[in-house]
N, C-alpha and C. Protein backbone atom coordinates (compact mmCIF):
# COMPACT_ATOMS: atom_id res chain seq x y z
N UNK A 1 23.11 234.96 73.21
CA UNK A 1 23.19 233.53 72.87
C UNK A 1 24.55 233.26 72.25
N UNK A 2 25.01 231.77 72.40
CA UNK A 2 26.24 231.86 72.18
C UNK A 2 26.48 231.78 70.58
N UNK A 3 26.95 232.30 69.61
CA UNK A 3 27.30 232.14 68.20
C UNK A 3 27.23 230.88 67.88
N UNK A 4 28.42 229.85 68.97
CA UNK A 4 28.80 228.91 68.60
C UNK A 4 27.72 227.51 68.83
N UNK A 5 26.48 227.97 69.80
CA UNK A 5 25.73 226.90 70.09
C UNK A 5 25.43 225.96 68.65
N UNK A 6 24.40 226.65 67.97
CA UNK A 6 23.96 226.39 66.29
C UNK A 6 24.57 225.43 65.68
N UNK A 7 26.14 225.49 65.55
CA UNK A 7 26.19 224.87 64.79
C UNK A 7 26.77 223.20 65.60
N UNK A 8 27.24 223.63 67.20
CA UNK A 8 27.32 222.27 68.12
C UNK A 8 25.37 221.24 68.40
N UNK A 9 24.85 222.48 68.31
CA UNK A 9 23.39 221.96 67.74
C UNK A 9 23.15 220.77 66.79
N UNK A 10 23.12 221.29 65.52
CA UNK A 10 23.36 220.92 64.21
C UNK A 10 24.41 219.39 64.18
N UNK A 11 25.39 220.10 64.34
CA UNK A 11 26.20 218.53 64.82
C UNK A 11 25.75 217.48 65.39
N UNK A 12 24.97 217.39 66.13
CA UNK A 12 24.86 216.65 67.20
C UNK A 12 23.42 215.79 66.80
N UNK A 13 22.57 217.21 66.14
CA UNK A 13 21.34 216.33 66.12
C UNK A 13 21.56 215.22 64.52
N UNK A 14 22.26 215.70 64.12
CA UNK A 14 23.36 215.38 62.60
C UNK A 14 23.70 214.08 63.00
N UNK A 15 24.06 213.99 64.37
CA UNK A 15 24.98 212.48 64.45
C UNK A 15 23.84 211.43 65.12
N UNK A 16 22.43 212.09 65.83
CA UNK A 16 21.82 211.22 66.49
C UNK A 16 20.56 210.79 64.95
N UNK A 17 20.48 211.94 64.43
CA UNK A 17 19.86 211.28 63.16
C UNK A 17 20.64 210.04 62.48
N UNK A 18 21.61 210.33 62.08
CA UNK A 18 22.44 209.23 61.19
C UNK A 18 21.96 208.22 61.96
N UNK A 19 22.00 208.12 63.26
CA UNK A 19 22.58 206.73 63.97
C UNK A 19 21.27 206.09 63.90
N UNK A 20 20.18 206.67 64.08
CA UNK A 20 18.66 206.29 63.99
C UNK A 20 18.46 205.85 62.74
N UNK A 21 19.25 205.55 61.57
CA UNK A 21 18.68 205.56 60.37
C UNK A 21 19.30 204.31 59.99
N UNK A 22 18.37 202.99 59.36
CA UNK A 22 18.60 201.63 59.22
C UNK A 22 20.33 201.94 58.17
N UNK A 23 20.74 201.11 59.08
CA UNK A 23 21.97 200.91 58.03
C UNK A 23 21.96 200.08 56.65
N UNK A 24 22.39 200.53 55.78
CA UNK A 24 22.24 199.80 54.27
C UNK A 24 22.73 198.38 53.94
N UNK A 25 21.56 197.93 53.99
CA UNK A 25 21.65 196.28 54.22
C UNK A 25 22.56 196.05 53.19
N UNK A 26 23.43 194.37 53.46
CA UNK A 26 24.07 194.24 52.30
C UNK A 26 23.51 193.45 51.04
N UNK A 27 24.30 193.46 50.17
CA UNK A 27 23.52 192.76 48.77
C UNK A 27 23.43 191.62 48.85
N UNK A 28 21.80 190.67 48.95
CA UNK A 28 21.80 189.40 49.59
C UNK A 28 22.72 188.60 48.15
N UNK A 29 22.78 187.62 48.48
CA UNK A 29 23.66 186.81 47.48
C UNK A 29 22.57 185.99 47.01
N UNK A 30 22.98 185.31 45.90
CA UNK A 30 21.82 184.83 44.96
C UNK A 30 21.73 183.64 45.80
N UNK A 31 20.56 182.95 46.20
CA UNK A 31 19.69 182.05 46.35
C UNK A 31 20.31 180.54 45.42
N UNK A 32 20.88 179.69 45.84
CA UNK A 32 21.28 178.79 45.16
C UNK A 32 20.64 177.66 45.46
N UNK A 33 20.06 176.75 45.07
CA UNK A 33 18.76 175.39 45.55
C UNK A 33 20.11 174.51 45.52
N UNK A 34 20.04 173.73 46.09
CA UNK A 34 20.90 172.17 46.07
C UNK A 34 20.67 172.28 44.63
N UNK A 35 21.91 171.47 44.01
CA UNK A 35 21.48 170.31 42.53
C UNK A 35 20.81 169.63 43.05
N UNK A 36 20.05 169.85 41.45
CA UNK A 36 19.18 168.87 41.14
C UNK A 36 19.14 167.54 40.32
N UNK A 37 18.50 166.62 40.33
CA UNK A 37 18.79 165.68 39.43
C UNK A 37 18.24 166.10 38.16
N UNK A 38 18.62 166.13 36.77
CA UNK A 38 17.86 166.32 35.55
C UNK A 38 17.90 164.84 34.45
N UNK A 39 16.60 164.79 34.74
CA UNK A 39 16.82 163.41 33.94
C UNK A 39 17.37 163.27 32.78
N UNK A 40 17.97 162.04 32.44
CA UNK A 40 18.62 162.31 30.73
C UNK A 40 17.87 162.15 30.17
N UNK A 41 18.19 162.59 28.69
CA UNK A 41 17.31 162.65 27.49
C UNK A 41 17.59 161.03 27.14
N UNK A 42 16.54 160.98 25.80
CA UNK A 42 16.15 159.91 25.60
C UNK A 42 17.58 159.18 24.81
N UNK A 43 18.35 160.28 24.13
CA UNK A 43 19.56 160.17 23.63
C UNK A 43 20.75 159.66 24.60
N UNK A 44 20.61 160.64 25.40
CA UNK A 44 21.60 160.32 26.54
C UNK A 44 21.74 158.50 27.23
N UNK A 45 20.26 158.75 27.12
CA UNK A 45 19.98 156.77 27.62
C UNK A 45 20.65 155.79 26.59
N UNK A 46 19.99 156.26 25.55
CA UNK A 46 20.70 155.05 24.98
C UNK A 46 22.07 155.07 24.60
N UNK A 47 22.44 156.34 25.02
CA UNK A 47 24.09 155.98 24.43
C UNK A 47 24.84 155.64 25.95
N UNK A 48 24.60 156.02 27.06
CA UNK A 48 24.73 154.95 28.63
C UNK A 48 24.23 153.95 28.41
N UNK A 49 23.08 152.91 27.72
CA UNK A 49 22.94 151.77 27.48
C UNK A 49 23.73 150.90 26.72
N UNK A 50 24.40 151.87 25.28
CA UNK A 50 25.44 151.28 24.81
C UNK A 50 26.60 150.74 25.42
N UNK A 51 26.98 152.11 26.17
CA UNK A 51 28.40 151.97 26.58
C UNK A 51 27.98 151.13 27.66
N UNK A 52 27.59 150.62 28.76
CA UNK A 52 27.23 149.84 29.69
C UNK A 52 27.31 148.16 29.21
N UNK A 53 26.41 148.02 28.40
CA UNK A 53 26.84 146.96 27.23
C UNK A 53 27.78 146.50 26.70
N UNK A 54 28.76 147.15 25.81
CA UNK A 54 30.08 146.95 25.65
C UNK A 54 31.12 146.66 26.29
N UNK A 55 31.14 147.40 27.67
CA UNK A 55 31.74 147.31 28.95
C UNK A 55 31.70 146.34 29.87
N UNK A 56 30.51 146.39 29.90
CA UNK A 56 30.03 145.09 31.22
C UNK A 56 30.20 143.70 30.57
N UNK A 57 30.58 143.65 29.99
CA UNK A 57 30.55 141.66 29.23
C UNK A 57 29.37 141.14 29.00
N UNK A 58 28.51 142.29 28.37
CA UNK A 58 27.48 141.41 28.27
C UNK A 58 27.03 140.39 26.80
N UNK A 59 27.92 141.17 26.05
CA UNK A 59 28.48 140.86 24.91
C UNK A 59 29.14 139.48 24.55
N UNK A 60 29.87 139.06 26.05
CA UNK A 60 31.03 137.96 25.99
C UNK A 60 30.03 136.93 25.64
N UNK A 61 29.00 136.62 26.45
CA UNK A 61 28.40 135.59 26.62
C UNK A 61 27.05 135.54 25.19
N UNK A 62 26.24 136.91 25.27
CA UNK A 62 24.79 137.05 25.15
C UNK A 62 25.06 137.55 23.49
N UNK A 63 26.38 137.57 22.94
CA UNK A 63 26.84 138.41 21.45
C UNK A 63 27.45 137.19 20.88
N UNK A 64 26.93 136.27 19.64
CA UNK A 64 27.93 135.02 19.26
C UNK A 64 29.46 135.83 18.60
N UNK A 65 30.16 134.94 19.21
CA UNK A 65 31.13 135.22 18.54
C UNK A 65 32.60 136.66 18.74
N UNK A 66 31.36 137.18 19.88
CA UNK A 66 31.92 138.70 20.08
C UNK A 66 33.65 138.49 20.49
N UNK A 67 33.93 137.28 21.44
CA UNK A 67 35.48 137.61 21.49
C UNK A 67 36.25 137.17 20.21
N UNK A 68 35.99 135.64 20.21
CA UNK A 68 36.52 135.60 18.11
C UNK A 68 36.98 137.00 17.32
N UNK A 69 35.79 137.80 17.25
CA UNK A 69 36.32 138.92 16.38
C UNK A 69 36.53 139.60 17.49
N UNK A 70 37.50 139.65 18.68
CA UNK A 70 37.66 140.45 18.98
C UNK A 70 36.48 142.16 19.42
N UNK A 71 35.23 141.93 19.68
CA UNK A 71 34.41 142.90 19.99
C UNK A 71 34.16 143.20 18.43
N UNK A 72 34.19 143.41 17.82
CA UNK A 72 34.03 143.75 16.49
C UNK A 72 32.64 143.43 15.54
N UNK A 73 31.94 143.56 16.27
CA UNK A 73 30.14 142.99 15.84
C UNK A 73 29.35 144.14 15.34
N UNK A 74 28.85 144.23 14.36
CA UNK A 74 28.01 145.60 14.71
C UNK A 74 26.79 145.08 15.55
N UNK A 75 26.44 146.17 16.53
CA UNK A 75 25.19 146.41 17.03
C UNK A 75 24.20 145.66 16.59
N UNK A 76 23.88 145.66 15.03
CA UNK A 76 22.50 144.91 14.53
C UNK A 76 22.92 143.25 15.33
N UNK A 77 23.71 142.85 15.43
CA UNK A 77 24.18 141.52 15.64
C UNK A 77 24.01 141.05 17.12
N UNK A 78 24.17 142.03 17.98
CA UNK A 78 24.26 142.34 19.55
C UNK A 78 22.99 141.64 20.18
N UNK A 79 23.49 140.73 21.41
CA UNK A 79 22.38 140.25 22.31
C UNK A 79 21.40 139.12 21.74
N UNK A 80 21.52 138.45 20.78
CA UNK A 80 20.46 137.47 20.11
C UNK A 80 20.70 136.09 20.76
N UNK A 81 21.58 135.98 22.22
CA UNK A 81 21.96 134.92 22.29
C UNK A 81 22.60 133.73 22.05
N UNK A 82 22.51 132.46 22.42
CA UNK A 82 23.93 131.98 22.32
C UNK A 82 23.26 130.58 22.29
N UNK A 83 23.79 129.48 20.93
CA UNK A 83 23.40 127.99 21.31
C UNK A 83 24.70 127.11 22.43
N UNK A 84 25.57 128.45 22.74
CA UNK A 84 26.93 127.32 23.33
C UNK A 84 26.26 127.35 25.03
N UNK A 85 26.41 126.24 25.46
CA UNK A 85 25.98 126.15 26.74
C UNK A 85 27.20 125.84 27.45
N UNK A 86 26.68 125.81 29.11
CA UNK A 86 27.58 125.95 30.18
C UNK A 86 27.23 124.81 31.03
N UNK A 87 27.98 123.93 31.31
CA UNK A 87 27.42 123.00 31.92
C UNK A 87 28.15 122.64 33.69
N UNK A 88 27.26 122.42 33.97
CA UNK A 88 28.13 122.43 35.59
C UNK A 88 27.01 121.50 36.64
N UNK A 89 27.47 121.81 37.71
CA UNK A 89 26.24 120.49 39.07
C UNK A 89 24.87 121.55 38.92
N UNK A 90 24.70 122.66 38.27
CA UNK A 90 23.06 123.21 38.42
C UNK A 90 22.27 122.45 36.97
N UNK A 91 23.09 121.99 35.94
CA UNK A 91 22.55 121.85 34.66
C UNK A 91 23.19 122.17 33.41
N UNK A 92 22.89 122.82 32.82
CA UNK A 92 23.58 123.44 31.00
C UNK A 92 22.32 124.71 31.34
N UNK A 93 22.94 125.97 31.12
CA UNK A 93 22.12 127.13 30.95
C UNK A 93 22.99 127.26 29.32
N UNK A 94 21.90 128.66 28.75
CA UNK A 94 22.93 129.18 27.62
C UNK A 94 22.36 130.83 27.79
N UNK A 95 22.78 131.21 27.38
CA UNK A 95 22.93 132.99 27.30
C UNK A 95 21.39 133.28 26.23
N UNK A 96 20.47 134.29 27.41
CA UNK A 96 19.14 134.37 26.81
C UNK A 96 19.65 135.05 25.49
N UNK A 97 18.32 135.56 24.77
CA UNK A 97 18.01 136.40 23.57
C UNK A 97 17.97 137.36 24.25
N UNK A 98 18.63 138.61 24.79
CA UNK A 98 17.85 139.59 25.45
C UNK A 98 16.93 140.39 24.85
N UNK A 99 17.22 140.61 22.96
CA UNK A 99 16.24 140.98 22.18
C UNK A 99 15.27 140.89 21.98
N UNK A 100 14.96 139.56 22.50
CA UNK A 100 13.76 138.70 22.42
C UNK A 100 13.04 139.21 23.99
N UNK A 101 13.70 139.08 24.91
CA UNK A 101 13.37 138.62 26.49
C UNK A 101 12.33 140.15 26.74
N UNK A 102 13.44 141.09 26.37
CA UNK A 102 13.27 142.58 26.50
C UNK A 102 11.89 143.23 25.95
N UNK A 103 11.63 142.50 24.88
CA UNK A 103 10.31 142.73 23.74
C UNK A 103 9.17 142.42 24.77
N UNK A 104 9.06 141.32 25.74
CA UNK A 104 8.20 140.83 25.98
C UNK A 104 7.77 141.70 27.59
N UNK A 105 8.27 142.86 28.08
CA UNK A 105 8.62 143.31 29.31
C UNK A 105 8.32 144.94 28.55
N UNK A 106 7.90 145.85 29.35
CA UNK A 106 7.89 147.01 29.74
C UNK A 106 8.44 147.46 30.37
N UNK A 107 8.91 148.96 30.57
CA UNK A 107 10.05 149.07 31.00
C UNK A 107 9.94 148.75 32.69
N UNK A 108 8.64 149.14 33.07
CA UNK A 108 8.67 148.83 34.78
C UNK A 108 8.39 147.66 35.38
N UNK A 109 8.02 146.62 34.55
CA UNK A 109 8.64 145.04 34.57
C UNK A 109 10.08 145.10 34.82
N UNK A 110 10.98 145.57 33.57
CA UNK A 110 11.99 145.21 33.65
C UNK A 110 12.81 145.83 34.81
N UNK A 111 12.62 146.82 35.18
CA UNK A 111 12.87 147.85 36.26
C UNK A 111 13.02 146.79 37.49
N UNK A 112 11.78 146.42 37.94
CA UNK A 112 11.16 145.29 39.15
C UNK A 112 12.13 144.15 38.95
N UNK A 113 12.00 143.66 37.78
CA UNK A 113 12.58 142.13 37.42
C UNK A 113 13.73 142.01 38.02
N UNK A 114 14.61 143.25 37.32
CA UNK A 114 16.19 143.15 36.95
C UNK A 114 16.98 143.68 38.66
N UNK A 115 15.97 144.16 40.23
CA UNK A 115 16.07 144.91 40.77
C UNK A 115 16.66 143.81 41.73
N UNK A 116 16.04 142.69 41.08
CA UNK A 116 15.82 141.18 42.28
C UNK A 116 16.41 139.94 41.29
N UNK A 117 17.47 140.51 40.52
CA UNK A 117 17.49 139.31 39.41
C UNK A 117 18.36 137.87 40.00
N UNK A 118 17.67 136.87 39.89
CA UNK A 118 18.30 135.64 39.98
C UNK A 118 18.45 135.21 38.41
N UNK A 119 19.72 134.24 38.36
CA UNK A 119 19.83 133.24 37.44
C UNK A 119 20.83 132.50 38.33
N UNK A 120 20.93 130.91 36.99
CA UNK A 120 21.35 130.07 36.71
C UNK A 120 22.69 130.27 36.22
N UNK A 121 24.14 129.86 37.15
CA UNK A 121 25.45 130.37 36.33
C UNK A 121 25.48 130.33 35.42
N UNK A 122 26.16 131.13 34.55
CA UNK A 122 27.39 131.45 34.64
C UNK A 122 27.11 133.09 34.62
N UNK A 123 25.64 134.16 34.58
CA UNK A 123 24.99 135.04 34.52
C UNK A 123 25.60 135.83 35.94
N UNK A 124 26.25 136.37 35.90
CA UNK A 124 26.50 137.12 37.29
C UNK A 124 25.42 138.20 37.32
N UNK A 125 24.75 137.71 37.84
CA UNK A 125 23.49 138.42 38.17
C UNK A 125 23.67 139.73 39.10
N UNK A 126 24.26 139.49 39.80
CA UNK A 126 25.13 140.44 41.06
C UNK A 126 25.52 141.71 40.55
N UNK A 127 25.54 141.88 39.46
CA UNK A 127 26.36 142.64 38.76
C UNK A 127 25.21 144.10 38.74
N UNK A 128 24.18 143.25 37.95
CA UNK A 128 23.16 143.82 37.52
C UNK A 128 22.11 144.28 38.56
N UNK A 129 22.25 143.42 39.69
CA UNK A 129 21.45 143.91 41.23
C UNK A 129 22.19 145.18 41.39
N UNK A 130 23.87 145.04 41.23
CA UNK A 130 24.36 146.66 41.99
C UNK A 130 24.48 147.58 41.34
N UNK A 131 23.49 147.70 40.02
CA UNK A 131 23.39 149.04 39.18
C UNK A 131 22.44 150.02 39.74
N UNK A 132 21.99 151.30 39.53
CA UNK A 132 21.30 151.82 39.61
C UNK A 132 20.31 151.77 39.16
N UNK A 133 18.96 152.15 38.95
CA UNK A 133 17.57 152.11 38.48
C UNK A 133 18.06 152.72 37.60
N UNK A 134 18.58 153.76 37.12
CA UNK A 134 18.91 154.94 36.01
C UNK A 134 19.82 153.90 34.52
N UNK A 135 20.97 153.31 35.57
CA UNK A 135 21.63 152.28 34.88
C UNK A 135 20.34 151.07 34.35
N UNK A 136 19.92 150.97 34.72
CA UNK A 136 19.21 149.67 34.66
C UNK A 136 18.32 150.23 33.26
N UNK A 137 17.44 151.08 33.24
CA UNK A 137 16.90 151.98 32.48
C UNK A 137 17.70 151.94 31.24
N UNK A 138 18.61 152.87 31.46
CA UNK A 138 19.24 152.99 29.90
C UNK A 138 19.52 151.97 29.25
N UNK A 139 19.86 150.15 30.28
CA UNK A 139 20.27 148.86 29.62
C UNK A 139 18.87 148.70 28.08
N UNK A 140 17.34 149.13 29.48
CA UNK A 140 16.26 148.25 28.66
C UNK A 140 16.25 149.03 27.74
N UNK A 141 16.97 150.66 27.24
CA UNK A 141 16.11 151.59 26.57
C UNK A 141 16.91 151.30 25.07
N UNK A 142 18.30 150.89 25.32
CA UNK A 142 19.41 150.32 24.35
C UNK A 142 18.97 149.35 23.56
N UNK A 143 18.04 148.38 24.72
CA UNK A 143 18.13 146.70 24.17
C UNK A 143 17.04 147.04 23.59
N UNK A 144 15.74 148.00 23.77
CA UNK A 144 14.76 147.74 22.95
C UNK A 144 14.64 148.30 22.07
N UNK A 145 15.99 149.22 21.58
CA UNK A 145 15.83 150.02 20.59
C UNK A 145 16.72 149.35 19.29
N UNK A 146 17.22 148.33 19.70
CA UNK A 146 17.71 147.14 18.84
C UNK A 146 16.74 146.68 18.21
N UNK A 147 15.32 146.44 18.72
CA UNK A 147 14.13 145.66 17.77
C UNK A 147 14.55 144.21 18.16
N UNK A 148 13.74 143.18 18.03
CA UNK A 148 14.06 141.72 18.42
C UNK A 148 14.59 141.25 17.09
N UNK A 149 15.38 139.60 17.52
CA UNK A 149 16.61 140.25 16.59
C UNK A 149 16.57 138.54 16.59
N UNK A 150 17.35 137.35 15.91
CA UNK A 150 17.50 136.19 16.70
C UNK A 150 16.69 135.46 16.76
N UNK A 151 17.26 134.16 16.79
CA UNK A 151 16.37 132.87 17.87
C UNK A 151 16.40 132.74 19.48
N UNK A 152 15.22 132.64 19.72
CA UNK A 152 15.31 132.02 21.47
C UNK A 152 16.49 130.96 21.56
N UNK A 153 17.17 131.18 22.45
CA UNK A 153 18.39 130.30 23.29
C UNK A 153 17.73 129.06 23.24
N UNK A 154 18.35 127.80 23.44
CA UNK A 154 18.54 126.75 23.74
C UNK A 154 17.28 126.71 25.31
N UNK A 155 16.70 125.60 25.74
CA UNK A 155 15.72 125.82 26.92
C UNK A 155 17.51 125.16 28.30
N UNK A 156 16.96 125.61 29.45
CA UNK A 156 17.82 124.91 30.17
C UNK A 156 17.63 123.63 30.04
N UNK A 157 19.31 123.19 30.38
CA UNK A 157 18.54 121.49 30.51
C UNK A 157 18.92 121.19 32.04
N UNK A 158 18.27 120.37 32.79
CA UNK A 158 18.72 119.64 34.20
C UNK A 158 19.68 118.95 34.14
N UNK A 159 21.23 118.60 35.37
CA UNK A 159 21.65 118.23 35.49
C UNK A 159 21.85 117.08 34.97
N UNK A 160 20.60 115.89 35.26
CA UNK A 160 20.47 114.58 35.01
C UNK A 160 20.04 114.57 33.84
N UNK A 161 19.89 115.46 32.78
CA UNK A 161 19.73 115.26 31.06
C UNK A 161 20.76 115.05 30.14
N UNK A 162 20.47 114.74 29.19
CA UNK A 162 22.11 114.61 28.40
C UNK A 162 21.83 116.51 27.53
N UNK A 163 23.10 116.34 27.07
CA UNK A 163 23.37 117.94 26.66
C UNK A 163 23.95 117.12 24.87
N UNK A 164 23.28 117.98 24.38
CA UNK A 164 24.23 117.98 22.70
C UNK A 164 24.82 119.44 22.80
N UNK A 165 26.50 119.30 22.30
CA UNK A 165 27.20 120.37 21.85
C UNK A 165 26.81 121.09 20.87
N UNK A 166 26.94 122.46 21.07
CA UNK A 166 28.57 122.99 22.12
C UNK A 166 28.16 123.25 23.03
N UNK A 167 29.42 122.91 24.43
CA UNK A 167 29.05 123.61 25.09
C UNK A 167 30.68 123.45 25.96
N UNK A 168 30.43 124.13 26.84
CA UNK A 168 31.65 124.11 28.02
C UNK A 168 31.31 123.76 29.34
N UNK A 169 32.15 122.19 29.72
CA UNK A 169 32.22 121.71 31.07
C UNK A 169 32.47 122.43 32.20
N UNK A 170 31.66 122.84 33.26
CA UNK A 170 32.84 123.89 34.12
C UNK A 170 32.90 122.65 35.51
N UNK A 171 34.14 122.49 35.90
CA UNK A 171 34.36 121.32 36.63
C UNK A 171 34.86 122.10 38.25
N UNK A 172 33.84 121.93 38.96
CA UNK A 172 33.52 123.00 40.34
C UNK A 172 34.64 122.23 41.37
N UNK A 173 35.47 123.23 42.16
CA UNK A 173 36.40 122.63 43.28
C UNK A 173 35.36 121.96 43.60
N UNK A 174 36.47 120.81 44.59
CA UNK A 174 36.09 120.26 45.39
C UNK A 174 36.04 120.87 46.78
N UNK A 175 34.08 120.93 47.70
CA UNK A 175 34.11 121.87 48.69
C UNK A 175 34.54 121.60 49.95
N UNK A 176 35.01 122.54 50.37
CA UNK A 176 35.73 122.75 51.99
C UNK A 176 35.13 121.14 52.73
N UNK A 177 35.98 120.72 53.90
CA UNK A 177 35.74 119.68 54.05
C UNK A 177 34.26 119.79 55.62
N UNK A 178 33.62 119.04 55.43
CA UNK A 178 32.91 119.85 56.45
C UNK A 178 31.60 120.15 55.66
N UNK A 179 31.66 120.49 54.36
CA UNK A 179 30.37 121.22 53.57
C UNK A 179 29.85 120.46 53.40
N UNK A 180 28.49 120.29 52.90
CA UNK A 180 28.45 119.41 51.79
C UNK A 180 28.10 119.91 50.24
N UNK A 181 28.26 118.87 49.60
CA UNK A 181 28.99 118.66 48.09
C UNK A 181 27.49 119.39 47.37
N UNK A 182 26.39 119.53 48.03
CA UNK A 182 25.32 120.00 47.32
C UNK A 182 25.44 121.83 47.39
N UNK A 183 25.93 122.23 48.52
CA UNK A 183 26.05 124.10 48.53
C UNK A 183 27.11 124.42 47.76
N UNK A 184 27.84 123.83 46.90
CA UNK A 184 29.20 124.48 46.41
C UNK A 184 28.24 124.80 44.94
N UNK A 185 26.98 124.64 44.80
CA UNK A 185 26.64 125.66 43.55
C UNK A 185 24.98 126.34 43.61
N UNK A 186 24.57 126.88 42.96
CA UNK A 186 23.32 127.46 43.95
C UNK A 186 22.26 126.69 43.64
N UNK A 187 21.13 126.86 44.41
CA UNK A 187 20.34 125.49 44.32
C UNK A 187 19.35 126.09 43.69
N UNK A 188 18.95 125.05 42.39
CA UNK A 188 18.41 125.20 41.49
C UNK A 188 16.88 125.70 41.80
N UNK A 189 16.25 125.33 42.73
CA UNK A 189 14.65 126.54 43.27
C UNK A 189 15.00 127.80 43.64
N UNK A 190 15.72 128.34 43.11
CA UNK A 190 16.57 129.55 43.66
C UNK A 190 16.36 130.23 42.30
N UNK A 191 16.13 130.00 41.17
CA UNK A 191 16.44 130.86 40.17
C UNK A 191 15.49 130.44 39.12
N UNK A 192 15.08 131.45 38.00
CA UNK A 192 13.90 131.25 37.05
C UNK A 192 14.36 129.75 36.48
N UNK A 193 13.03 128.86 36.23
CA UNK A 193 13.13 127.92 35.43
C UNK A 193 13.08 127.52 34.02
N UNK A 194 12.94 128.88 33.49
CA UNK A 194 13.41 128.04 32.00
C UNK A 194 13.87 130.07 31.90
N UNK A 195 14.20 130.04 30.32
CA UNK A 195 14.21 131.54 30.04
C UNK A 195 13.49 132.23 29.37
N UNK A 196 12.13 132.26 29.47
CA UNK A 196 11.54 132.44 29.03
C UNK A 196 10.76 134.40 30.11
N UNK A 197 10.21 134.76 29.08
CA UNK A 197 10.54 136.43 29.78
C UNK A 197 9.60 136.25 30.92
N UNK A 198 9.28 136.96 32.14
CA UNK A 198 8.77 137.46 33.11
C UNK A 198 7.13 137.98 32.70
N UNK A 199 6.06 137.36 32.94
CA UNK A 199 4.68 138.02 32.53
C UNK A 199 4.36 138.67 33.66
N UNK A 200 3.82 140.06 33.59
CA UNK A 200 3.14 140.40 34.58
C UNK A 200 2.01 140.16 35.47
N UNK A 201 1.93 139.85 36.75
CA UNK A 201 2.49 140.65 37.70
C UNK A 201 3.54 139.23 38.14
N UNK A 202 3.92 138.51 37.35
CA UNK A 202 4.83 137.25 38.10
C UNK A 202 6.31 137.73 38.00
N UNK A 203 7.06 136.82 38.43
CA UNK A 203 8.47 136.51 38.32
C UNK A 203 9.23 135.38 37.07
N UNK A 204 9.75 135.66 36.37
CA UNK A 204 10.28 134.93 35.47
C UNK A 204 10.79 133.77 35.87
């Protein structure tokens, strides 16, 4: 027998073993889920309700006095509304109590309410339609953690009423020729009639 068979043997069955034998998988990599959303804390809300507040002008109108001093109000003072009215072709609105408005609403009232909000100018309502539910949230979680605060606003008055001051005239272009003189402001069945808060399951 040949000496040398054995160990060309050995070799061989050496290399058909190896090859038969699962190769060593690699180290899977950790499992990562999409982000997630984590809701904020209750802290977190109200200090996005603050700053949202301060920012957004809601202050200008709905805070007496807030540009006078220059923003400079404390908080306890914030949102109690406004006796100065706005007068224009829809009527005289004035800037609700939101302290007040907010008291009378839960948060998934206000959620619903604020999702579809109409008003009466000078309220850019628009504003508040293109927030988020999350945004919207932290507004009510801010305003109700103020406590109600204030007198109820002034009621609207109709166009054809007389108005006692203060208030500010807003004197609307004259519309494109072609229009008519009634669409150049929004029509008053279009938006809540007095300001008084939203009862459930209605619309304010």
């Amino acid at each position: 027998m040949n000496k040398y068979a054995f160990p060309g043997v050995a070799l061989a069955t050496t290399l058909i073993l190896s090859g038969c034998q699962q190769a060593p998988s690699a180290v899977a990599a950790p499992v990562t889920s999409a982000a997630t959303h984590t809701a904020p804390t209750d802290a977190e809300l109200l200090a996005r309700g603050e700053y949202l507040i301060r920012t957004s002008g809601c202050n200008d109108c709905h805070t007496p006095d807030y540009g006078p001093r220059q923003g400079q109000v404390p908080t306890s003072e914030w949102l109690v509304g406004s006796p100065l009215g706005y007068k224009g072709p829809w009527g005289t609105t004035y800037a609700t109590n939101l302290r007040l408005r907010l008291a009378d609403m839960d948060e998934t009232q206000w959620l619903d309410y604020s999702a579809t909000l109409k008003t009466r100018p000078i309220m850019p309502d628009f504003a508040v339609r293109a927030m988020t539910a999350e945004d919207r949230r932290a507004l009510y979680r801010f305003v109700r953690s103020l406590g109600p605060g204030g007198q109820p606003a002034p009621e609207f008055v109709p166009p054809d009423q007389p108005v006692q001051p203060p208030y500010f005239e807003l004197v609307m272009p004259t519309p494109p020729a072609g229009v008519p003189a009634n669409t150049a402001a929004p029509a008053v069945g279009s938006v809540p009639a007095t300001d008084a808060a939203p009862k459930a399951p209605s619309r304010g």
